[in-house]
PDB file of N, CA and C in Angstrom:
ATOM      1  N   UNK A   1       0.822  -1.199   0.000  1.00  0.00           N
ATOM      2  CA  UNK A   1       0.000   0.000   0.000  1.00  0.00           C
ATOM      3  C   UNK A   1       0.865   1.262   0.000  1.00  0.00           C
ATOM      4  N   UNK A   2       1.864   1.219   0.723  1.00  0.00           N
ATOM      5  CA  UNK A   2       2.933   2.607   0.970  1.00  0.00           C
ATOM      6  C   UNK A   2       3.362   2.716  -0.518  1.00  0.00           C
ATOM      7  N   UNK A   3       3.388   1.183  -1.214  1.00  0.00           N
ATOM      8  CA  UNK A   3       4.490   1.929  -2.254  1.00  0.00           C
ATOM      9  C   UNK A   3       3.656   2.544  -3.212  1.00  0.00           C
ATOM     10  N   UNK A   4       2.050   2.185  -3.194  1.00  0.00           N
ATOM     11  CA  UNK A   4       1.359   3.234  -4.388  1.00  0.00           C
ATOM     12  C   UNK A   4       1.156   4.512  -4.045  1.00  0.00           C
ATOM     13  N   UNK A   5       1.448   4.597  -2.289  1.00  0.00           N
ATOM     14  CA  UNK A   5       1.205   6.392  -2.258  1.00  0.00           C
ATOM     15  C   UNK A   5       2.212   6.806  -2.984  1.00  0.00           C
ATOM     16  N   UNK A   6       3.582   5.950  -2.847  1.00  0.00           N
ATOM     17  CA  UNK A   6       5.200   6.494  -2.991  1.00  0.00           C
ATOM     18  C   UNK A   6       4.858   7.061  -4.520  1.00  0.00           C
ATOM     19  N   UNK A   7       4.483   6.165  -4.872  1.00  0.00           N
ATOM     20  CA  UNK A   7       4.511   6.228  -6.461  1.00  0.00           C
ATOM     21  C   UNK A   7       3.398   7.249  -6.881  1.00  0.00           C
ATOM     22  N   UNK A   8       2.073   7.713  -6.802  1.00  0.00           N
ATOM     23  CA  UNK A   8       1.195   8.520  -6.601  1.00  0.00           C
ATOM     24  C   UNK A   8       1.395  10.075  -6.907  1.00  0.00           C
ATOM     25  N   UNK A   9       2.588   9.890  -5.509  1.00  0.00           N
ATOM     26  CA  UNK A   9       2.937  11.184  -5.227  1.00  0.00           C
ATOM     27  C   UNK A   9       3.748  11.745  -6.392  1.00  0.00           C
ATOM     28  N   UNK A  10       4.824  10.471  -6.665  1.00  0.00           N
ATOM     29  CA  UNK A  10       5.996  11.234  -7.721  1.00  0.00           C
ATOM     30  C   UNK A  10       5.102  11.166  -9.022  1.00  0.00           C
ATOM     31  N   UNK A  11       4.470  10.917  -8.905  1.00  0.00           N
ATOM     32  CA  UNK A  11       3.046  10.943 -10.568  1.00  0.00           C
ATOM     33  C   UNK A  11       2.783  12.696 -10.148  1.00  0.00           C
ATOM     34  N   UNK A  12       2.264  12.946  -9.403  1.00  0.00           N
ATOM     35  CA  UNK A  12       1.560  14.303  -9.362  1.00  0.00           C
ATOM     36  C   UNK A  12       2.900  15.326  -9.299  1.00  0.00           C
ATOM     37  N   UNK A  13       3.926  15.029  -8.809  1.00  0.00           N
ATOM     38  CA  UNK A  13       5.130  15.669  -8.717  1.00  0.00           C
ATOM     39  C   UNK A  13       5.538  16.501 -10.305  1.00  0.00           C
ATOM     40  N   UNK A  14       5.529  14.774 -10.533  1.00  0.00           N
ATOM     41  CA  UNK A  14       5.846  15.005 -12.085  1.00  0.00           C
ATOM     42  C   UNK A  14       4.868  15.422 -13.300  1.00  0.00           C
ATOM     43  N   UNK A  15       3.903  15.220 -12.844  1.00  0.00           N
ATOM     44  CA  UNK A  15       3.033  15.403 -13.741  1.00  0.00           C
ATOM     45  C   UNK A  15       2.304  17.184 -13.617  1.00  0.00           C
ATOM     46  N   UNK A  16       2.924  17.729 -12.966  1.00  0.00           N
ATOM     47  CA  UNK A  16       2.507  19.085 -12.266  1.00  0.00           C
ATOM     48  C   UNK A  16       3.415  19.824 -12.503  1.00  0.00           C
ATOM     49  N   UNK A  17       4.824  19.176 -11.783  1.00  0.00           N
ATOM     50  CA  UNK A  17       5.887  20.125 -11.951  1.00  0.00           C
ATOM     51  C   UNK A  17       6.037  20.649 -10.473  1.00  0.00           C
ATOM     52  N   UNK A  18       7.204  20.995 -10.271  1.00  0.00           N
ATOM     53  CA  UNK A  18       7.095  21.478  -8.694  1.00  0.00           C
ATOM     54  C   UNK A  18       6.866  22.679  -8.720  1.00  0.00           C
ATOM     55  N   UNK A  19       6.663  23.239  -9.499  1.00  0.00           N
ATOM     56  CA  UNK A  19       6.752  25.192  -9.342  1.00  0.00           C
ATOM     57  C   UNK A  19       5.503  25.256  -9.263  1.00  0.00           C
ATOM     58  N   UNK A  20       4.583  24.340  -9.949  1.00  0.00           N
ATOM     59  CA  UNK A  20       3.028  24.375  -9.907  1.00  0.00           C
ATOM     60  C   UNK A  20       2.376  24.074  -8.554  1.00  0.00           C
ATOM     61  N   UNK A  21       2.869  23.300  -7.899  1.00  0.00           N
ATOM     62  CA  UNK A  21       2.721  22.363  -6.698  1.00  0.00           C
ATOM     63  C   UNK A  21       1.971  23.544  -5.468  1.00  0.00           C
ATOM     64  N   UNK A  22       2.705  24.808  -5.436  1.00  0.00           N
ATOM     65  CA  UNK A  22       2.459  24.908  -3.996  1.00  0.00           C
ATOM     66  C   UNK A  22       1.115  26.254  -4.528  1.00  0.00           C
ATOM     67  N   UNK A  23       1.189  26.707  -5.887  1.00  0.00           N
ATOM     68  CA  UNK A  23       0.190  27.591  -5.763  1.00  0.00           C
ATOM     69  C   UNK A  23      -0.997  26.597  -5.969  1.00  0.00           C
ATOM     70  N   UNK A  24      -1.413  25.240  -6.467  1.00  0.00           N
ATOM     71  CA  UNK A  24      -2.386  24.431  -6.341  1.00  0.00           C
ATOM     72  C   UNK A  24      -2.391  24.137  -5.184  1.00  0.00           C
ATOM     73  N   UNK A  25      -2.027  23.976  -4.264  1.00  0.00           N
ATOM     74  CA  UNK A  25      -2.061  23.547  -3.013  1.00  0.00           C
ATOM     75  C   UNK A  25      -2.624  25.175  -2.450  1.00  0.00           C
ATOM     76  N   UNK A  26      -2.131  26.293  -2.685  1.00  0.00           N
ATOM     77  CA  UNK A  26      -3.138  27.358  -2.292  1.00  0.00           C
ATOM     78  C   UNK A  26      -4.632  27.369  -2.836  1.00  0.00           C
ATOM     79  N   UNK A  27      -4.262  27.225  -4.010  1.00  0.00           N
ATOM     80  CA  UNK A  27      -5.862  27.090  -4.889  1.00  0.00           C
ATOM     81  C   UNK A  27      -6.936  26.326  -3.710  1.00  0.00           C
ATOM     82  N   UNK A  28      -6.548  25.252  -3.580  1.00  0.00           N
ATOM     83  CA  UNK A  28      -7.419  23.652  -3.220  1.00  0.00           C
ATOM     84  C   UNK A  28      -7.690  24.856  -1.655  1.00  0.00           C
ATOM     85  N   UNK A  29      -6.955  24.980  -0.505  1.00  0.00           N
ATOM     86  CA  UNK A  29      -6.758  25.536   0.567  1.00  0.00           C
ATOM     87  C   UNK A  29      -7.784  26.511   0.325  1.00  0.00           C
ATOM     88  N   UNK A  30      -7.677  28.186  -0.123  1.00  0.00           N
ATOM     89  CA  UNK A  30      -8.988  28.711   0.102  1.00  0.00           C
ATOM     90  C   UNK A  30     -10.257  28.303  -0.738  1.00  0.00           C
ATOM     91  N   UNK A  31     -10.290  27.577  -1.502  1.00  0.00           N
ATOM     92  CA  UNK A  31     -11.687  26.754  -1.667  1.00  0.00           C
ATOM     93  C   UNK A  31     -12.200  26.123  -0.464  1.00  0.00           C
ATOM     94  N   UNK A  32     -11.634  25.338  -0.429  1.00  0.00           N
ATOM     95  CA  UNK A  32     -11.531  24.699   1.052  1.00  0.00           C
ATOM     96  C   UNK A  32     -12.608  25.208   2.366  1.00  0.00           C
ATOM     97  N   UNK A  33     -11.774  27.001   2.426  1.00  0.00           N
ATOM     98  CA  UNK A  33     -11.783  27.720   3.342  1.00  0.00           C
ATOM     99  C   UNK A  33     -13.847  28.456   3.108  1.00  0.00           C
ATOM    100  N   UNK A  34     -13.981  28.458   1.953  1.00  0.00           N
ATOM    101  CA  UNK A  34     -14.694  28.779   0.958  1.00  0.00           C
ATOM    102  C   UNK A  34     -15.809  27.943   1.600  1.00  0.00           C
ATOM    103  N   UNK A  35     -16.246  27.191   0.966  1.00  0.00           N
ATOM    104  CA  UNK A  35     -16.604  25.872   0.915  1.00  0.00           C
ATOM    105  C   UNK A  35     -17.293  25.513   2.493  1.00  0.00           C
ATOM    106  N   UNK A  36     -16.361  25.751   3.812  1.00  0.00           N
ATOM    107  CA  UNK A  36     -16.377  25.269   5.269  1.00  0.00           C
ATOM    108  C   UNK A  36     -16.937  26.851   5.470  1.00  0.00           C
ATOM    109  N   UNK A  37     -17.124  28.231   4.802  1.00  0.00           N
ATOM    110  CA  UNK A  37     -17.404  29.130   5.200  1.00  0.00           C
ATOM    111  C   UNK A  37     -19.614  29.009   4.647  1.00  0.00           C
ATOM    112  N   UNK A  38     -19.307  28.943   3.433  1.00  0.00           N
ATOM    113  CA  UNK A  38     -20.317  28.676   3.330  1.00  0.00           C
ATOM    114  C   UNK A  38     -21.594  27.845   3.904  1.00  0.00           C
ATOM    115  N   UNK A  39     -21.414  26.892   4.487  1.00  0.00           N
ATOM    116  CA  UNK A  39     -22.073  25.237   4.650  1.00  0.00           C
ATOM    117  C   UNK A  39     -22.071  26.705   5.818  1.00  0.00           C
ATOM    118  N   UNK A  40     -21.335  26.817   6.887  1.00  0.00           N
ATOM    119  CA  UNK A  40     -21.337  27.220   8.226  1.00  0.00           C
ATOM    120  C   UNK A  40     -22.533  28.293   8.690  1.00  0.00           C
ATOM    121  N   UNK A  41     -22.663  29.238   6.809  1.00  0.00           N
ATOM    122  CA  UNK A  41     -24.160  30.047   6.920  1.00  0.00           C
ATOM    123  C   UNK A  41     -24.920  29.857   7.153  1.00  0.00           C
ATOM    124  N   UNK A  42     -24.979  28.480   6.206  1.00  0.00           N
ATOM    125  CA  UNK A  42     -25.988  27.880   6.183  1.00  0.00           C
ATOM    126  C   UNK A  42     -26.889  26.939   7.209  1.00  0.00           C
ATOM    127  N   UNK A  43     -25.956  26.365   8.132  1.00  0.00           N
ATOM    128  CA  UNK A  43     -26.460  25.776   9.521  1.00  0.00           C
ATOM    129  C   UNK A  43     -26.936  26.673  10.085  1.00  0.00           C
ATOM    130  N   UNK A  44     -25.724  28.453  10.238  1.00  0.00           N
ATOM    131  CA  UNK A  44     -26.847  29.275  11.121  1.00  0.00           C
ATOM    132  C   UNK A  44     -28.270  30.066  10.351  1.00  0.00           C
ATOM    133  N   UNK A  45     -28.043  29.924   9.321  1.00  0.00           N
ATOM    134  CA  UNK A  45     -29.706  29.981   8.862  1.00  0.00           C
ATOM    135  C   UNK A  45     -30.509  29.403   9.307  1.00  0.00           C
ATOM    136  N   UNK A  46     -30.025  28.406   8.767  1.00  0.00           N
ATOM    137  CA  UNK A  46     -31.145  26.991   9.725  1.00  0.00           C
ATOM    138  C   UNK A  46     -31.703  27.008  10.679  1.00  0.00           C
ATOM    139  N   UNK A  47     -30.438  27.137  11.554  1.00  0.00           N
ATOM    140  CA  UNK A  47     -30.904  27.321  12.986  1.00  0.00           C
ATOM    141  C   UNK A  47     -31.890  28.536  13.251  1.00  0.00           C
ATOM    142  N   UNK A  48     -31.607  29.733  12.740  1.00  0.00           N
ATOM    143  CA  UNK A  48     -32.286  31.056  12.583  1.00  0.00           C
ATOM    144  C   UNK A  48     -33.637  30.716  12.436  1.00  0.00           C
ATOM    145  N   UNK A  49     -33.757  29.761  11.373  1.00  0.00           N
ATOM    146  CA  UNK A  49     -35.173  29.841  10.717  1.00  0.00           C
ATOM    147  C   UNK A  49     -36.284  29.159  11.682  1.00  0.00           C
ATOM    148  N   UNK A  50     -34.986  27.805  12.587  1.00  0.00           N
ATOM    149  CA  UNK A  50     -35.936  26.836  13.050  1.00  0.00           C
ATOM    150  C   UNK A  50     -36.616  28.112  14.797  1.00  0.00           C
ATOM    151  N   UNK A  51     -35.752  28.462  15.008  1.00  0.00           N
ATOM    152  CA  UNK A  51     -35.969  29.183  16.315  1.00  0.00           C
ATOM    153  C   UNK A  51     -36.987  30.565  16.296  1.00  0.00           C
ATOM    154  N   UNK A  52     -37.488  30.932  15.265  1.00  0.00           N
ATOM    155  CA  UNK A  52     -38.168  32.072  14.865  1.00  0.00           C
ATOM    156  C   UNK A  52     -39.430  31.111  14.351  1.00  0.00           C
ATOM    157  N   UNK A  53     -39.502  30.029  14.036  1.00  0.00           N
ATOM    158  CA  UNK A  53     -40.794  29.771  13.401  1.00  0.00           C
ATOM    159  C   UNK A  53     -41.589  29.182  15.141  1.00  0.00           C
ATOM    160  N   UNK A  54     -42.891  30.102  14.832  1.00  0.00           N
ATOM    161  CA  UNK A  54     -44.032  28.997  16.077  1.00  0.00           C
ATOM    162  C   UNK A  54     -44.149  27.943  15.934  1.00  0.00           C
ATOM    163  N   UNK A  55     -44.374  27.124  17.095  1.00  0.00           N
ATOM    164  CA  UNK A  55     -44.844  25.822  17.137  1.00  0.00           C
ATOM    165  C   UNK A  55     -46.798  26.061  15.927  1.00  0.00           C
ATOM    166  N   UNK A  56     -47.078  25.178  15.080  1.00  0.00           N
ATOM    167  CA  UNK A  56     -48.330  25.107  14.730  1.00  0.00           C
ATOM    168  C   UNK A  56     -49.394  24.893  16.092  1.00  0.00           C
ATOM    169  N   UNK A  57     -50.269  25.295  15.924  1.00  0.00           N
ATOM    170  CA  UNK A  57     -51.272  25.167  16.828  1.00  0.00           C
ATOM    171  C   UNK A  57     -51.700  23.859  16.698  1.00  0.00           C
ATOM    172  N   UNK A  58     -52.244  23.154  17.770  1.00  0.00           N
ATOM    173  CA  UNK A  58     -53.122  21.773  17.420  1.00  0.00           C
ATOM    174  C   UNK A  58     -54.485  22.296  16.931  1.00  0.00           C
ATOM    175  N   UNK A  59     -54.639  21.680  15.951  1.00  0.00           N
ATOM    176  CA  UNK A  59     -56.175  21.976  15.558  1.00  0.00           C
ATOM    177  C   UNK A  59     -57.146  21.450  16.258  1.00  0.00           C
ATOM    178  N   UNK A  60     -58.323  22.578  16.451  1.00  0.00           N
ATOM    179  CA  UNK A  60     -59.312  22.179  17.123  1.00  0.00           C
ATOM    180  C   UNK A  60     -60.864  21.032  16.727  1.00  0.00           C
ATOM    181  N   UNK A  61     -60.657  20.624  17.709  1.00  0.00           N
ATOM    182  CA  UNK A  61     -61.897  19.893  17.202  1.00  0.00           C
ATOM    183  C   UNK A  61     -62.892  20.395  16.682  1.00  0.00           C
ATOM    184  N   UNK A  62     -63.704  20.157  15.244  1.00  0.00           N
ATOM    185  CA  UNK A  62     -65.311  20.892  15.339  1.00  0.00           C
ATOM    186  C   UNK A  62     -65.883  20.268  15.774  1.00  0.00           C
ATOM    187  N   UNK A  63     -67.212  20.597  16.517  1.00  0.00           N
ATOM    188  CA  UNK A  63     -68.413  20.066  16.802  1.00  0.00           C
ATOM    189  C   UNK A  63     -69.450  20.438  15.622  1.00  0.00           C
ATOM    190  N   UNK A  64     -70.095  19.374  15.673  1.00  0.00           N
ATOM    191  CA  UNK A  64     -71.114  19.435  14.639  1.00  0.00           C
ATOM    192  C   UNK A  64     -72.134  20.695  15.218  1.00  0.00           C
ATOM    193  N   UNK A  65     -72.124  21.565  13.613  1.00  0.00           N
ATOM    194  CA  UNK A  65     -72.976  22.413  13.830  1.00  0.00           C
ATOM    195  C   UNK A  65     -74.530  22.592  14.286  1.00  0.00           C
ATOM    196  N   UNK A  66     -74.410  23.408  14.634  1.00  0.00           N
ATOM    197  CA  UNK A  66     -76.043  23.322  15.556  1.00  0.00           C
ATOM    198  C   UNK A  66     -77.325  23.918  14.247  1.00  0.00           C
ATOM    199  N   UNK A  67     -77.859  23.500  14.147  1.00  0.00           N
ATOM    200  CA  UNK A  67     -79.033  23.667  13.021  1.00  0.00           C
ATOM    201  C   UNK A  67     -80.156  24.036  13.727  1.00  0.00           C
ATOM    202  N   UNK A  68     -80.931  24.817  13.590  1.00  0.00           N
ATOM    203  CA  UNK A  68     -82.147  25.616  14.104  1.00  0.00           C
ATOM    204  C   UNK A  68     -83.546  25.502  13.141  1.00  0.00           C
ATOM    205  N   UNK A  69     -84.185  24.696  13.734  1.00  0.00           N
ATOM    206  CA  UNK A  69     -85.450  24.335  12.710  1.00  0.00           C
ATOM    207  C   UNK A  69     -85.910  25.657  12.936  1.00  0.00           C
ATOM    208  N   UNK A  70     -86.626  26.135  11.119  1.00  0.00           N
ATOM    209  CA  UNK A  70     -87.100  27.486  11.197  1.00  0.00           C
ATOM    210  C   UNK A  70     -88.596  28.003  11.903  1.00  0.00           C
ATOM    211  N   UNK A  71     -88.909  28.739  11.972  1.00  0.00           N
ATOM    212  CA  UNK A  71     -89.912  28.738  13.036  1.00  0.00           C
ATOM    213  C   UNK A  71     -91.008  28.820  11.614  1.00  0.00           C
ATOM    214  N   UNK A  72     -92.214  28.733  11.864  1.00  0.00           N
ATOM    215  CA  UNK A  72     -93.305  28.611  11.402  1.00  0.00           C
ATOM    216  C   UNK A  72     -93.552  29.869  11.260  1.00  0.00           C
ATOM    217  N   UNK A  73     -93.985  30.488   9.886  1.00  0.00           N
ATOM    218  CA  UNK A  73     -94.357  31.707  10.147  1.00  0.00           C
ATOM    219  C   UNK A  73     -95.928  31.306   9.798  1.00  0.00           C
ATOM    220  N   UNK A  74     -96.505  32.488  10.889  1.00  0.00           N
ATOM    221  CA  UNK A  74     -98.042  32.535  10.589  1.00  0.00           C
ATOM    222  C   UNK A  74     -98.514  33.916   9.691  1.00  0.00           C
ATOM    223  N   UNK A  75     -99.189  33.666   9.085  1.00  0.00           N
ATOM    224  CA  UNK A  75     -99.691  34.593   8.415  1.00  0.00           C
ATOM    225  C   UNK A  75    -100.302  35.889   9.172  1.00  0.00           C
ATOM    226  N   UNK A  76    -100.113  37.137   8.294  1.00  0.00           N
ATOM    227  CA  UNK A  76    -100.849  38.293   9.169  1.00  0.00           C
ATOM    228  C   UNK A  76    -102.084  37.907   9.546  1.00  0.00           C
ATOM    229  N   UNK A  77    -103.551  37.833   8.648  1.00  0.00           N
ATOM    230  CA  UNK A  77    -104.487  37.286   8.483  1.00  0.00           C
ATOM    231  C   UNK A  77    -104.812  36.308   9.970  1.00  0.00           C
ATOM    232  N   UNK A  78    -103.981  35.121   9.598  1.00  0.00           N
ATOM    233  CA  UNK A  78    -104.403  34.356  11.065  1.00  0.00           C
ATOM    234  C   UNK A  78    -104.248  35.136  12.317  1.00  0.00           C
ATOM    235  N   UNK A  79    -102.872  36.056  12.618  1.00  0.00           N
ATOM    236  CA  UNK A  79    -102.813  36.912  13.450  1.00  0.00           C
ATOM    237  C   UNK A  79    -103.698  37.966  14.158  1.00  0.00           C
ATOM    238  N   UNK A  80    -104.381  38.137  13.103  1.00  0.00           N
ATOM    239  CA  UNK A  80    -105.723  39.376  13.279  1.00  0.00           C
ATOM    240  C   UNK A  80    -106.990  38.359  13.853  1.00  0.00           C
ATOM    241  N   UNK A  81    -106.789  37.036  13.392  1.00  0.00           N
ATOM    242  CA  UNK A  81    -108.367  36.578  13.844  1.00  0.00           C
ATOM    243  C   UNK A  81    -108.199  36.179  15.282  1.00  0.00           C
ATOM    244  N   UNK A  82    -106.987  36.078  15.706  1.00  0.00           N
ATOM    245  CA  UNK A  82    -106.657  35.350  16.843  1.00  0.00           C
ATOM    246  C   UNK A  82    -106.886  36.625  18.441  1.00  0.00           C
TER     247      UNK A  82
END
Protein backbone atom coordinates (compact mmCIF):
# COMPACT_ATOMS: atom_id res chain seq x y z
CA UNK A 1 0.00 0.00 0.00
CA UNK A 2 2.93 2.61 0.97
CA UNK A 3 4.49 1.93 -2.25
CA UNK A 4 1.36 3.23 -4.39
CA UNK A 5 1.20 6.39 -2.26
CA UNK A 6 5.20 6.49 -2.99
CA UNK A 7 4.51 6.23 -6.46
CA UNK A 8 1.19 8.52 -6.60
CA UNK A 9 2.94 11.18 -5.23
CA UNK A 10 6.00 11.23 -7.72
CA UNK A 11 3.05 10.94 -10.57
CA UNK A 12 1.56 14.30 -9.36
CA UNK A 13 5.13 15.67 -8.72
CA UNK A 14 5.85 15.00 -12.09
CA UNK A 15 3.03 15.40 -13.74
CA UNK A 16 2.51 19.08 -12.27
CA UNK A 17 5.89 20.12 -11.95
CA UNK A 18 7.09 21.48 -8.69
CA UNK A 19 6.75 25.19 -9.34
CA UNK A 20 3.03 24.37 -9.91
CA UNK A 21 2.72 22.36 -6.70
CA UNK A 22 2.46 24.91 -4.00
CA UNK A 23 0.19 27.59 -5.76
CA UNK A 24 -2.39 24.43 -6.34
CA UNK A 25 -2.06 23.55 -3.01
CA UNK A 26 -3.14 27.36 -2.29
CA UNK A 27 -5.86 27.09 -4.89
CA UNK A 28 -7.42 23.65 -3.22
CA UNK A 29 -6.76 25.54 0.57
CA UNK A 30 -8.99 28.71 0.10
CA UNK A 31 -11.69 26.75 -1.67
CA UNK A 32 -11.53 24.70 1.05
CA UNK A 33 -11.78 27.72 3.34
CA UNK A 34 -14.69 28.78 0.96
CA UNK A 35 -16.60 25.87 0.91
CA UNK A 36 -16.38 25.27 5.27
CA UNK A 37 -17.40 29.13 5.20
CA UNK A 38 -20.32 28.68 3.33
CA UNK A 39 -22.07 25.24 4.65
CA UNK A 40 -21.34 27.22 8.23
CA UNK A 41 -24.16 30.05 6.92
CA UNK A 42 -25.99 27.88 6.18
CA UNK A 43 -26.46 25.78 9.52
CA UNK A 44 -26.85 29.28 11.12
CA UNK A 45 -29.71 29.98 8.86
CA UNK A 46 -31.14 26.99 9.73
CA UNK A 47 -30.90 27.32 12.99
CA UNK A 48 -32.29 31.06 12.58
CA UNK A 49 -35.17 29.84 10.72
CA UNK A 50 -35.94 26.84 13.05
CA UNK A 51 -35.97 29.18 16.32
CA UNK A 52 -38.17 32.07 14.86
CA UNK A 53 -40.79 29.77 13.40
CA UNK A 54 -44.03 29.00 16.08
CA UNK A 55 -44.84 25.82 17.14
CA UNK A 56 -48.33 25.11 14.73
CA UNK A 57 -51.27 25.17 16.83
CA UNK A 58 -53.12 21.77 17.42
CA UNK A 59 -56.18 21.98 15.56
CA UNK A 60 -59.31 22.18 17.12
CA UNK A 61 -61.90 19.89 17.20
CA UNK A 62 -65.31 20.89 15.34
CA UNK A 63 -68.41 20.07 16.80
CA UNK A 64 -71.11 19.43 14.64
CA UNK A 65 -72.98 22.41 13.83
CA UNK A 66 -76.04 23.32 15.56
CA UNK A 67 -79.03 23.67 13.02
CA UNK A 68 -82.15 25.62 14.10
CA UNK A 69 -85.45 24.34 12.71
CA UNK A 70 -87.10 27.49 11.20
CA UNK A 71 -89.91 28.74 13.04
CA UNK A 72 -93.31 28.61 11.40
CA UNK A 73 -94.36 31.71 10.15
CA UNK A 74 -98.04 32.53 10.59
CA UNK A 75 -99.69 34.59 8.41
CA UNK A 76 -100.85 38.29 9.17
CA UNK A 77 -104.49 37.29 8.48
CA UNK A 78 -104.40 34.36 11.06
CA UNK A 79 -102.81 36.91 13.45
CA UNK A 80 -105.72 39.38 13.28
CA UNK A 81 -108.37 36.58 13.84
CA UNK A 82 -106.66 35.35 16.84
Amino acid sequence: MTEWIIVAVVGVVLLFSAKKLPDMARGLGQSMRIFKAETRGMKEDDAKARATDEPTPKPVEASAPVVEKPRETVPDEARKAE
